[in-house]
N, C-alpha and C. Protein backbone atom coordinates (compact mmCIF):
# COMPACT_ATOMS: atom_id res chain seq x y z
N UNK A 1 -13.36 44.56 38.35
CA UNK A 1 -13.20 44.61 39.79
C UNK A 1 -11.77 45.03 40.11
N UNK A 2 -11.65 45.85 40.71
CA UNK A 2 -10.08 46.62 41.28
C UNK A 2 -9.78 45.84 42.55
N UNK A 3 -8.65 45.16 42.72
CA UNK A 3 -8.22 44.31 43.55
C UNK A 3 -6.97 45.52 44.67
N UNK A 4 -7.29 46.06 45.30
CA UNK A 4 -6.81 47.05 46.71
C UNK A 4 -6.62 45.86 47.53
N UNK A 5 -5.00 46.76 48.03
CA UNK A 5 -4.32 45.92 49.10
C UNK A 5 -3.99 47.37 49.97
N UNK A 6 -4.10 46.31 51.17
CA UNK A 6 -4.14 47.68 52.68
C UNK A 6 -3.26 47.16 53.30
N UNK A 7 -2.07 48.17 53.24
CA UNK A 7 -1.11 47.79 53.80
C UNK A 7 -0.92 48.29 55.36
N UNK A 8 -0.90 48.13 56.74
CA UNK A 8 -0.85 48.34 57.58
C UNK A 8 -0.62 48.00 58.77
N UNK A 9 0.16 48.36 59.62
CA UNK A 9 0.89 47.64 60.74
C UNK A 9 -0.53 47.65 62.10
N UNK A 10 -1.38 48.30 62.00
CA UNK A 10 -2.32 48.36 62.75
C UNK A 10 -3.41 47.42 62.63
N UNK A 11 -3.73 46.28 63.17
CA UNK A 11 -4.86 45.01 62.18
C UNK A 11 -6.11 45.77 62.63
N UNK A 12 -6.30 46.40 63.32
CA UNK A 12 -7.89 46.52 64.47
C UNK A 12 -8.35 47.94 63.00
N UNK A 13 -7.54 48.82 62.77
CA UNK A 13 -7.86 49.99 61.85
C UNK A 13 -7.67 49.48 60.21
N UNK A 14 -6.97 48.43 60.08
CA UNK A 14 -6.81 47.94 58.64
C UNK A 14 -8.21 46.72 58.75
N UNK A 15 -8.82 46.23 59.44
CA UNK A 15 -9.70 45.54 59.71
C UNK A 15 -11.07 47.00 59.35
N UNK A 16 -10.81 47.48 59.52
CA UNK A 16 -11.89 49.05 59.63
C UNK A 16 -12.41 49.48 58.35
N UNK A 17 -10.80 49.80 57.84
CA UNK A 17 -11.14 49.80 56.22
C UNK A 17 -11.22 49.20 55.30
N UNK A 18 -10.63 47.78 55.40
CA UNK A 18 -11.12 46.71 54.84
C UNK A 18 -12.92 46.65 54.56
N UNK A 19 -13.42 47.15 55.93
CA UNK A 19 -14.90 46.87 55.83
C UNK A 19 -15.83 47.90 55.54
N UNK A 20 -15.00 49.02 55.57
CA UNK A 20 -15.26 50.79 54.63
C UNK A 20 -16.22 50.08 52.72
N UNK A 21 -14.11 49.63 52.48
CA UNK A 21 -14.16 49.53 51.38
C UNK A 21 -14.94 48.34 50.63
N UNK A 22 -15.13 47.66 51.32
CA UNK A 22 -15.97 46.15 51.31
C UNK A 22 -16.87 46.09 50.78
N UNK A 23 -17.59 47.74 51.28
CA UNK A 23 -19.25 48.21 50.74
C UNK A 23 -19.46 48.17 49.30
N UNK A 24 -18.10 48.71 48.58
CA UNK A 24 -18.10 49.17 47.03
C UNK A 24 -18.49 47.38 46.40
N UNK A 25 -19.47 46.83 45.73
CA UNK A 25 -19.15 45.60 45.40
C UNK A 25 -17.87 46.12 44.14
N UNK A 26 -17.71 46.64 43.45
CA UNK A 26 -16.14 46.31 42.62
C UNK A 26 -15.39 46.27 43.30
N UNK A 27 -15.20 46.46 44.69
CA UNK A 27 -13.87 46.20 45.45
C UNK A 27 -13.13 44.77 45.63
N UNK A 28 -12.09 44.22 45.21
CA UNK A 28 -12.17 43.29 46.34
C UNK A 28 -10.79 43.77 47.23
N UNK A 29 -10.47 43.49 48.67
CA UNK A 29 -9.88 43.96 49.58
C UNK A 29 -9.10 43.00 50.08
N UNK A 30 -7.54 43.26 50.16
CA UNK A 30 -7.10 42.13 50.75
C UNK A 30 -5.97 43.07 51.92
N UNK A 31 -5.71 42.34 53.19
CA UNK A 31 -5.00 43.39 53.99
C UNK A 31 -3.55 42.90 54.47
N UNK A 32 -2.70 43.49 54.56
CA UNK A 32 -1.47 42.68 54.97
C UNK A 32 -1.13 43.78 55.53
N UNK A 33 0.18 42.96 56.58
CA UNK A 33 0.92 43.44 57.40
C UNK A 33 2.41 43.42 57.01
N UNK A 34 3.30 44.37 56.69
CA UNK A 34 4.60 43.82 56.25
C UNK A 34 5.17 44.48 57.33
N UNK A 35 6.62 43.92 57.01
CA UNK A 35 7.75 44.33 57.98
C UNK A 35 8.64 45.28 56.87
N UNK A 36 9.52 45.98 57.89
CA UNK A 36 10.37 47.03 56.74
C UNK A 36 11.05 46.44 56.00
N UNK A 37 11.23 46.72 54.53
CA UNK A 37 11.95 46.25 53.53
C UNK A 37 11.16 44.98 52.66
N UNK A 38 9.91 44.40 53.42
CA UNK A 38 9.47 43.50 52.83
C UNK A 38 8.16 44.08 51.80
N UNK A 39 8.04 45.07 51.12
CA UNK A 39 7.09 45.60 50.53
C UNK A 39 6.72 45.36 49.10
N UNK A 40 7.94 45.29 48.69
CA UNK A 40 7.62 45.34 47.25
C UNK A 40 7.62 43.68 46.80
N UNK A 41 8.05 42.74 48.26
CA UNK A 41 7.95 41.43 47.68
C UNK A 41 6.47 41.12 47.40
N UNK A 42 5.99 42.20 48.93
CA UNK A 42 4.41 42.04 48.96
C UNK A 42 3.68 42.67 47.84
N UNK A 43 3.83 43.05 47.03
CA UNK A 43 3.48 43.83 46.11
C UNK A 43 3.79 42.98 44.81
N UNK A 44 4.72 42.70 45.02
CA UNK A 44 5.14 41.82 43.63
C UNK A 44 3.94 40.34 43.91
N UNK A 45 3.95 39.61 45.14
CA UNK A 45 3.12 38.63 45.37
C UNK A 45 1.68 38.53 45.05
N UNK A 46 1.23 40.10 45.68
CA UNK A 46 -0.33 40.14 45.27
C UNK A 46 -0.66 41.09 44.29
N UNK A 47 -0.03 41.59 43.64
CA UNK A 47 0.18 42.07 42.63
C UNK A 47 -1.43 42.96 42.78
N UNK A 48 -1.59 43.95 42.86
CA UNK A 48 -3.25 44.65 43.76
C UNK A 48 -3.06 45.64 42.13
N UNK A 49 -4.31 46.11 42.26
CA UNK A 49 -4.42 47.18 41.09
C UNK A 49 -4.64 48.60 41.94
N UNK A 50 -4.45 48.54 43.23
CA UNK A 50 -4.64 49.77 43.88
C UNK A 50 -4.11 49.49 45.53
N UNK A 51 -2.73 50.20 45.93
CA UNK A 51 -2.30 50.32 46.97
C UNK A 51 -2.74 51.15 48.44
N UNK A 52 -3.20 51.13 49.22
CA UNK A 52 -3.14 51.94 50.49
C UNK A 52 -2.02 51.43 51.13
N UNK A 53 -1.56 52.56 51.91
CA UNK A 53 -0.63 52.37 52.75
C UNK A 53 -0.91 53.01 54.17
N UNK A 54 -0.35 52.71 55.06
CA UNK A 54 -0.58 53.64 56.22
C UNK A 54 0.64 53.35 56.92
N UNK A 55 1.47 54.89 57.12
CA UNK A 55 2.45 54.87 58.09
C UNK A 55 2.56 55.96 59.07
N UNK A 56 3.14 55.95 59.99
CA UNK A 56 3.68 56.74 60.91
C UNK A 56 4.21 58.74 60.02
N UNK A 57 6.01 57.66 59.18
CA UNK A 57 6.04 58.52 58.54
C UNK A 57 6.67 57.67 57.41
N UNK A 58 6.61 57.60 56.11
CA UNK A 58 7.72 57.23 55.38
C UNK A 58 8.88 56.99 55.26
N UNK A 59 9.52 55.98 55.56
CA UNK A 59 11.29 55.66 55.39
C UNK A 59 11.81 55.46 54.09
N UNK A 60 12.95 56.00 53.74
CA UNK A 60 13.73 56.28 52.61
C UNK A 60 13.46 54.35 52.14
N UNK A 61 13.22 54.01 52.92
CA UNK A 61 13.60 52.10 52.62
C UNK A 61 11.90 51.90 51.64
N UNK A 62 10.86 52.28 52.49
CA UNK A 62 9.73 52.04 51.75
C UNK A 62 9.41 53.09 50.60
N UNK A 63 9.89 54.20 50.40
CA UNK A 63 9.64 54.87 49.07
C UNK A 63 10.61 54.24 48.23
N UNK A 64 11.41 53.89 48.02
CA UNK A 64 12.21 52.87 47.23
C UNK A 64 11.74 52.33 47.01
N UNK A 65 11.28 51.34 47.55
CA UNK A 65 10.73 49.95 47.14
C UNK A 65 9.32 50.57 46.55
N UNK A 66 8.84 51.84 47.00
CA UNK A 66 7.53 52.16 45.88
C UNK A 66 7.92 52.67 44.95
N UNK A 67 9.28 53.35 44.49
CA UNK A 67 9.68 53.69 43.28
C UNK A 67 9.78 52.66 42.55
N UNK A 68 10.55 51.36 42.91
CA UNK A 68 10.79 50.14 41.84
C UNK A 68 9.48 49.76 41.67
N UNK A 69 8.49 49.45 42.78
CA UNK A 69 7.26 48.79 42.24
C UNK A 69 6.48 49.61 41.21
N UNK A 70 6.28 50.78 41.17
CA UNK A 70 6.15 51.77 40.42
C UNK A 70 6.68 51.93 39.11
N UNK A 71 7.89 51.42 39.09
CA UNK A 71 8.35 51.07 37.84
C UNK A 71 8.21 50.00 37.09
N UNK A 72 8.25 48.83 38.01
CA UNK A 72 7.71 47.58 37.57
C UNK A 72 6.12 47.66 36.98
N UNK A 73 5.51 48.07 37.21
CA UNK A 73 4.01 48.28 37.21
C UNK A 73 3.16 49.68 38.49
N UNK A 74 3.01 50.37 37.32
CA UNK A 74 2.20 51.59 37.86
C UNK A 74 0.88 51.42 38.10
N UNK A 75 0.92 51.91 39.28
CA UNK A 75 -0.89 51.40 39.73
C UNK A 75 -1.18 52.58 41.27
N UNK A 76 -2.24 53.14 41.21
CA UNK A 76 -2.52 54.03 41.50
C UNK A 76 -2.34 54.08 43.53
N UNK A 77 -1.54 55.01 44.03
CA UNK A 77 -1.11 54.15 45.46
C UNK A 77 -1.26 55.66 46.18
N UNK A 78 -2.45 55.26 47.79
CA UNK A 78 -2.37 56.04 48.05
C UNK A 78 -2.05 55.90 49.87
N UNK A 79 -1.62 57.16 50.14
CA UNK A 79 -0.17 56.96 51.59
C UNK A 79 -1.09 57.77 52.09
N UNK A 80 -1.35 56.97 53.46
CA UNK A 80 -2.16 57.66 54.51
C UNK A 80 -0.74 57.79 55.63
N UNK A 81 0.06 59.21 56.36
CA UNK A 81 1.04 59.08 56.73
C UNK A 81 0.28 60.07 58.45
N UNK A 82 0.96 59.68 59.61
CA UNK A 82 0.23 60.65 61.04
C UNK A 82 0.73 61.67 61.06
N UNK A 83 2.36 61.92 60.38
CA UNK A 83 2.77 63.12 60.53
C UNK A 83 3.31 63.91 59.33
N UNK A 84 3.18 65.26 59.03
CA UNK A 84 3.68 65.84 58.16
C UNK A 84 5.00 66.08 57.86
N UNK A 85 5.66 65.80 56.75
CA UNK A 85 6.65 65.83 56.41
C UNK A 85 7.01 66.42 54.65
N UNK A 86 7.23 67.72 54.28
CA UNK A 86 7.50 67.88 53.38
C UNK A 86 8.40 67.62 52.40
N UNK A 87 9.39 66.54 53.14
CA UNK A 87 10.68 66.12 52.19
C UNK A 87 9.88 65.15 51.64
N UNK A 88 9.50 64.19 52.82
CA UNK A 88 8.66 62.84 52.77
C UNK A 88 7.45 63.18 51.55
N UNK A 89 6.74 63.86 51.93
CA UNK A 89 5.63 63.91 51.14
C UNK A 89 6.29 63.97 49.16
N UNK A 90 7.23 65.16 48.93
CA UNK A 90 7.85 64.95 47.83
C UNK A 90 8.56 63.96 47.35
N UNK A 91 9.16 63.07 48.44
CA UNK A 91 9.74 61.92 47.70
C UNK A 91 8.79 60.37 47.62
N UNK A 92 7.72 60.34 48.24
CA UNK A 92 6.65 59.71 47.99
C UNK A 92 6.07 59.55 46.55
N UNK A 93 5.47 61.46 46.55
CA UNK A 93 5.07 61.66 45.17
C UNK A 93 6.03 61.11 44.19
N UNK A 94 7.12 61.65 44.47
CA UNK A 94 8.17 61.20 42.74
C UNK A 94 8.57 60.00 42.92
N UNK A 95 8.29 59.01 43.85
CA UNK A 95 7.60 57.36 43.89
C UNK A 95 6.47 56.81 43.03
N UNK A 96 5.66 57.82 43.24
CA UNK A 96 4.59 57.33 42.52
C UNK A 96 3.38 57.16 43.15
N UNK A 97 3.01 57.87 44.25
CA UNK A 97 2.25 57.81 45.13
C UNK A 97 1.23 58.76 44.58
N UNK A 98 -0.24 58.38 44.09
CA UNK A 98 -1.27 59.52 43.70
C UNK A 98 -1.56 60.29 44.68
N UNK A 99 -1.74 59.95 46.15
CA UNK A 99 -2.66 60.40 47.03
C UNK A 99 -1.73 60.51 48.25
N UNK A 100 -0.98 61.99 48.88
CA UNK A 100 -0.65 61.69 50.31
C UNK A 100 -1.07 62.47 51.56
N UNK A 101 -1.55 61.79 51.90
CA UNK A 101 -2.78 62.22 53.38
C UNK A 101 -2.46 62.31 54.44
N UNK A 102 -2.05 63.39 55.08
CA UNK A 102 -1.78 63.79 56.50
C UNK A 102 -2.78 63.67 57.50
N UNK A 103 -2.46 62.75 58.45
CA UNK A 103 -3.44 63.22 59.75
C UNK A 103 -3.89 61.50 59.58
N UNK A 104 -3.28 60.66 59.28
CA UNK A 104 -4.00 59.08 59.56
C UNK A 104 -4.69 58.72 58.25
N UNK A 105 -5.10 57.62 58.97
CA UNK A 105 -6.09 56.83 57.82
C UNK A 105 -7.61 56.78 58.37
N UNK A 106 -8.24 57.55 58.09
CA UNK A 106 -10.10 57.19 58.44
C UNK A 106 -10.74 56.58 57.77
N UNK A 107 -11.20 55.36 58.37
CA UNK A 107 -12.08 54.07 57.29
C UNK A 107 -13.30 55.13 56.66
N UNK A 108 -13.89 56.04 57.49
CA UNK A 108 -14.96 56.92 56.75
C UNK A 108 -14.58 57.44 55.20
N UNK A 109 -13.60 58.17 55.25
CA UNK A 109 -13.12 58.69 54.04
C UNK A 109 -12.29 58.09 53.03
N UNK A 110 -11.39 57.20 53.52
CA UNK A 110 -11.12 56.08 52.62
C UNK A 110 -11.59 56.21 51.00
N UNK A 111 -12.66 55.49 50.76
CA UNK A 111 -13.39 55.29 49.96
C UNK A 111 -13.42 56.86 48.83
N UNK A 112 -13.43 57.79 49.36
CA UNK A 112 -13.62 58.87 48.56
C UNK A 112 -12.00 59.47 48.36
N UNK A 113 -11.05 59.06 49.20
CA UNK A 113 -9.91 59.64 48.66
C UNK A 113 -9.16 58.42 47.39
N UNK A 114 -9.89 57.12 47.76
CA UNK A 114 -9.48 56.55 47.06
C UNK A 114 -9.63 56.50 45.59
N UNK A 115 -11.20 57.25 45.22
CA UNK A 115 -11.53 57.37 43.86
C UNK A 115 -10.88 58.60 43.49
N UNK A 116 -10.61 59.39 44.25
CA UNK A 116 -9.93 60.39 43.88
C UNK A 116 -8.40 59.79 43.10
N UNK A 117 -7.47 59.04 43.86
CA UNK A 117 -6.36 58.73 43.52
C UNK A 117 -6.57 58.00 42.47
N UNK A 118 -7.76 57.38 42.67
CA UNK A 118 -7.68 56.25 40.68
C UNK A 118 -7.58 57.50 39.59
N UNK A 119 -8.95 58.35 40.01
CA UNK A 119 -8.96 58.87 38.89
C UNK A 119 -7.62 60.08 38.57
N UNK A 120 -6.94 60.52 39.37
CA UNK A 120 -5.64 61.30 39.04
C UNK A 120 -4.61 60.22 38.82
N UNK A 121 -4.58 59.12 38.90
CA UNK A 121 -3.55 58.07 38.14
C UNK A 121 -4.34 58.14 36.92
N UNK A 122 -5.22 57.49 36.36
CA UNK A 122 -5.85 57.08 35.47
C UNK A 122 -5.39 58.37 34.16
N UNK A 123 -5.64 59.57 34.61
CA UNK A 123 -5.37 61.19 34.11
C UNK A 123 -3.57 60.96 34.17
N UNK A 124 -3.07 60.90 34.52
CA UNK A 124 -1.32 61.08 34.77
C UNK A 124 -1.25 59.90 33.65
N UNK A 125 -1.98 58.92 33.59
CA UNK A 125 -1.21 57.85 32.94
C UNK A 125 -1.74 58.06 31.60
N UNK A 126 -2.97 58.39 31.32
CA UNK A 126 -3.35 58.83 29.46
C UNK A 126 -1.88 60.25 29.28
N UNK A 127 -1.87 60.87 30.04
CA UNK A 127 -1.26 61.99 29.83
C UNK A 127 0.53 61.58 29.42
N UNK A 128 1.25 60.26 30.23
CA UNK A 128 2.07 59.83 29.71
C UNK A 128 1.60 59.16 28.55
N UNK A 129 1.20 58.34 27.82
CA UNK A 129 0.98 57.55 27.21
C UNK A 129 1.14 58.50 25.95
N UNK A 130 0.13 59.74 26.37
CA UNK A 130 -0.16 60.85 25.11
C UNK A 130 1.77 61.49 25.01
N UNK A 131 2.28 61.70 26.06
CA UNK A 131 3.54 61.99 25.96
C UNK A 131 4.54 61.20 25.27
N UNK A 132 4.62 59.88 25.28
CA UNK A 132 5.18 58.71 24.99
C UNK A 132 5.00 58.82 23.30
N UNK A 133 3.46 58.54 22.93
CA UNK A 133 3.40 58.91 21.69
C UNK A 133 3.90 59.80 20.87
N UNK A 134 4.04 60.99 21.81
CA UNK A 134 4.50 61.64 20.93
C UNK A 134 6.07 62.06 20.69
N UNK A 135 6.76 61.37 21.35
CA UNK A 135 7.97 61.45 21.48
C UNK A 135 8.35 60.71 20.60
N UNK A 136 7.95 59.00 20.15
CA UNK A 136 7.76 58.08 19.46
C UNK A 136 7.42 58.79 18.38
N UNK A 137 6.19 59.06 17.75
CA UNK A 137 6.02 60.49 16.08
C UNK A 137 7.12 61.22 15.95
N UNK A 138 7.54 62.13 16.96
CA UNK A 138 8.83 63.08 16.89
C UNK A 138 10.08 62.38 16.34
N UNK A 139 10.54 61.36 17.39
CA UNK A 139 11.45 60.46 16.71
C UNK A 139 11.27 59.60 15.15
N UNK A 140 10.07 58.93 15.05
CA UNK A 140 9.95 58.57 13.62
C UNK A 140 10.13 59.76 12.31
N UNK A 141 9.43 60.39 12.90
CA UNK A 141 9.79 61.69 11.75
C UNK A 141 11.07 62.25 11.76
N UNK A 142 11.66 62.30 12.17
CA UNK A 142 13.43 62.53 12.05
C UNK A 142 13.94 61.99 11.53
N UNK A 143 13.49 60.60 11.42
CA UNK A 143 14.45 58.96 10.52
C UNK A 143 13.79 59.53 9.55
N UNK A 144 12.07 59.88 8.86
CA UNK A 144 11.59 59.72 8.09
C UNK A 144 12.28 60.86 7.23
N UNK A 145 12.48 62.13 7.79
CA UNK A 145 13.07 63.61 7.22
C UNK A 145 14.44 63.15 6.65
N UNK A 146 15.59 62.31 7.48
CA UNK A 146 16.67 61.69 7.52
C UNK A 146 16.84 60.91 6.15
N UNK A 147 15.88 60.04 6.21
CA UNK A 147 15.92 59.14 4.87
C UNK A 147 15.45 59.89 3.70
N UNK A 148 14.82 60.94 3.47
CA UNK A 148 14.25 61.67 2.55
C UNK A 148 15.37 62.37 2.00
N UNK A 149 16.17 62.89 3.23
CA UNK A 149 17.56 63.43 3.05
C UNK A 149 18.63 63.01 1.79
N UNK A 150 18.63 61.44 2.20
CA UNK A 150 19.46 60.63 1.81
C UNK A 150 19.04 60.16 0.08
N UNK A 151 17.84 60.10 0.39
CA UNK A 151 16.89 59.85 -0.98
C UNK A 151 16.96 60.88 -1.98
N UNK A 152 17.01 61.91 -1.38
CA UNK A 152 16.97 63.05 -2.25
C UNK A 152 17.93 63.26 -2.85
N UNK A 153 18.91 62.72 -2.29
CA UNK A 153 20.86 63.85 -2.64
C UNK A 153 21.20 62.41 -3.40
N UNK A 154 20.99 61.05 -3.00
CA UNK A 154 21.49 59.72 -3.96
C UNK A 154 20.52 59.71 -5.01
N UNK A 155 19.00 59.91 -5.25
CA UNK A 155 18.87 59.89 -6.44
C UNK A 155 18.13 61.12 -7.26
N UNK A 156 18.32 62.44 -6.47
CA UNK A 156 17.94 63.47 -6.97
C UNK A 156 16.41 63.45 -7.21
N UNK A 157 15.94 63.17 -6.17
CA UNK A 157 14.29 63.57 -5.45
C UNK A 157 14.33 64.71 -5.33
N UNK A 158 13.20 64.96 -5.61
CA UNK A 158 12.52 65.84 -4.49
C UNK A 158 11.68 65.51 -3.28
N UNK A 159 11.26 66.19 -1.85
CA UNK A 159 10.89 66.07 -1.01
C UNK A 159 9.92 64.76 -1.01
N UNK A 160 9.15 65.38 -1.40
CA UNK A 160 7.77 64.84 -1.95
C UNK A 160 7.71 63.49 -2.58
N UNK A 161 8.57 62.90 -3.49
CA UNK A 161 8.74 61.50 -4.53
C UNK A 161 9.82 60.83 -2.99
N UNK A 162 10.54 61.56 -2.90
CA UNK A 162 11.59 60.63 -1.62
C UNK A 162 10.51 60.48 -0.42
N UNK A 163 9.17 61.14 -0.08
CA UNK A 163 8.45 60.54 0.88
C UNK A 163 7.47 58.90 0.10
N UNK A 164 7.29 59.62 -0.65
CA UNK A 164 5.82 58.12 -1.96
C UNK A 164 6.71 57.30 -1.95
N UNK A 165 8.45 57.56 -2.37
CA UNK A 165 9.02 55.80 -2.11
C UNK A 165 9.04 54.99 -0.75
N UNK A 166 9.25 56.03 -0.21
CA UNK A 166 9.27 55.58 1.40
C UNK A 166 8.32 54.98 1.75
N UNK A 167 7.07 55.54 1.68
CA UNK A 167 6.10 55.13 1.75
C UNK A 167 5.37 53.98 1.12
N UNK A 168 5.88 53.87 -0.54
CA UNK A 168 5.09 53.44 -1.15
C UNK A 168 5.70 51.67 -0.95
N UNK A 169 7.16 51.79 -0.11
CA UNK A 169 7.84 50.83 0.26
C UNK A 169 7.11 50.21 1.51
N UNK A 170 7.09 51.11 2.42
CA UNK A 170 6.50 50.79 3.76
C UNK A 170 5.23 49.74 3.62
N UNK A 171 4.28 50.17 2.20
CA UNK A 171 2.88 49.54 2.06
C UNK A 171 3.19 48.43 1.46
N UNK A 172 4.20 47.86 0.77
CA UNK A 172 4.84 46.90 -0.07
C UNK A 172 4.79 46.03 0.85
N UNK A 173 5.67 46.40 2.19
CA UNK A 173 6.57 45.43 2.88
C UNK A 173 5.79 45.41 4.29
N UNK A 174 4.26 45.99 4.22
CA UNK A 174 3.73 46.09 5.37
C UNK A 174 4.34 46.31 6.66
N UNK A 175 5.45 47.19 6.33
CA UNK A 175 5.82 48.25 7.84
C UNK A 175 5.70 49.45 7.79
N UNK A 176 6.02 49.80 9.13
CA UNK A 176 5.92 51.68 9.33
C UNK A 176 7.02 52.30 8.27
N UNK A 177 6.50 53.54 7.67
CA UNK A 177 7.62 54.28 7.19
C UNK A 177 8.64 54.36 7.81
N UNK A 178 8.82 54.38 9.24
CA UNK A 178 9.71 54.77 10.51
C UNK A 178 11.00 53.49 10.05
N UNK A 179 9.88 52.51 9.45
CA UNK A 179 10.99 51.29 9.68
C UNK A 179 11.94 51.12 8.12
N UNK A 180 11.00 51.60 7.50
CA UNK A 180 11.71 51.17 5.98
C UNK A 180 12.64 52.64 5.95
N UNK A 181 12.19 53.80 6.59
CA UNK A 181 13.37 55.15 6.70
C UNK A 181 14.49 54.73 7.63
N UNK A 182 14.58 53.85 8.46
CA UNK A 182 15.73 53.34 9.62
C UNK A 182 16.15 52.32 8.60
N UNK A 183 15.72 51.68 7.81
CA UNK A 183 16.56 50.82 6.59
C UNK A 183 17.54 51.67 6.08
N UNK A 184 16.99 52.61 5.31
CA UNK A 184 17.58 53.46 4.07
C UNK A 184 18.72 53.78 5.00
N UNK A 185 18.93 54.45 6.19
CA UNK A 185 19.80 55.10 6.80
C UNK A 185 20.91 54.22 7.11
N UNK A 186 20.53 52.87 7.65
CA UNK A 186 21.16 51.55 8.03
C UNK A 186 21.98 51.56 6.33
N UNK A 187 21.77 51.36 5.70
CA UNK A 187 21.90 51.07 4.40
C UNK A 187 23.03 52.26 3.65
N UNK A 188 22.58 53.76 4.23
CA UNK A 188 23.53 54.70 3.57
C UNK A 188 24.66 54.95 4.74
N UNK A 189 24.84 54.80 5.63
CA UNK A 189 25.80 54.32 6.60
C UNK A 189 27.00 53.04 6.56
N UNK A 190 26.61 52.33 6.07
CA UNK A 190 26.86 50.71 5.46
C UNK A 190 27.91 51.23 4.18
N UNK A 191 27.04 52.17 3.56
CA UNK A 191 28.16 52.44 2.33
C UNK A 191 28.99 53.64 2.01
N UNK A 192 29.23 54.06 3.32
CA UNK A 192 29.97 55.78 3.50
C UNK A 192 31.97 54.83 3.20
């Protein structure tokens, strides 16, 4: 069940979509009203797995506070705003905002822009994760090339025998190669 919080200064139209979204039974819906600057306490409090917002236009004060919450925990947030603003709209996005919607909030459509924004978070976030990983491989293999380095020239390895010790260490001592190659280096540093 995805726990959505509707954030909105309007109760009679946040009352609207509350009862849009109500229909979905995985929904559950909770609605608040904040004041400026109080957002991310609200956010930190109910901690929602999916944000709406609805404003006028965005203030430098509330995309902040969606950048930190965003950083604190990414979760898919989408900004229903009345007027267009192209600075606004870009500094939203690089907040962290999946979804930003010009022209209001309509309880009708709601519901369909909202699956939209899960599923382009959901996509952005395998896509970091896949990025992350591999930055993490890239980096391990550098220590691992590094220590092979070191292996090779102190005891006259070749490539190949300086990876099987590495390795054949790593399976010994039940860690990553990454970790027993950040030894060796720790270790030939230690004795320069």
């Amino acid at each position: 069940m995805l726990r959505v919080l509707v954030v909105d200064h309007d109760p009679e139209r946040a009352d609207k979509v509350r009862q849009a979204l109500e229909e979905d039974p995985n929904l559950q819906v909770q609605v608040a009203s904040v004041k400026a600057g109080h957002l991310l306490g609200l956010l930190r409090q109910a901690e929602p797995d999916v944000l709406i917002v609805d404003l006028d236009l965005p203030d430098r004060d509330t995309i902040e506070q969606l950048r930190v919450a965003t950083r604190e925990r990414p979760r898919p947030i989408v900004m229903f705003v009345d007027q267009s603003d192209t600075e606004a709209m870009r500094a939203a996005v690089g907040a962290g905002v999946s979804a930003y919607v010009v022209d209001g909030l309509k309880p009708g459509r709601v519901k369909a822009i909202l699956d939209v924004a899960v599923a382009r978070f959901q996509e952005f976030d395998r896509l970091r994760r896949e990025l992350d990983l591999a930055k993490t491989s890239l980096a391990e293999r550098k220590l691992i090339d590094r220590a092979k380095g070191i292996l090779m020239r102190a005891r006259g390895f070749g490539e190949e025998e300086a990876y099987n010790l590495l390795r054949s260490k790593a399976m010994k001592e039940q860690k990553k190669v990454g970790e027993i190659a950040q030894s060796v280096i720790t270790a030939a540093e230690l004795l320069k």
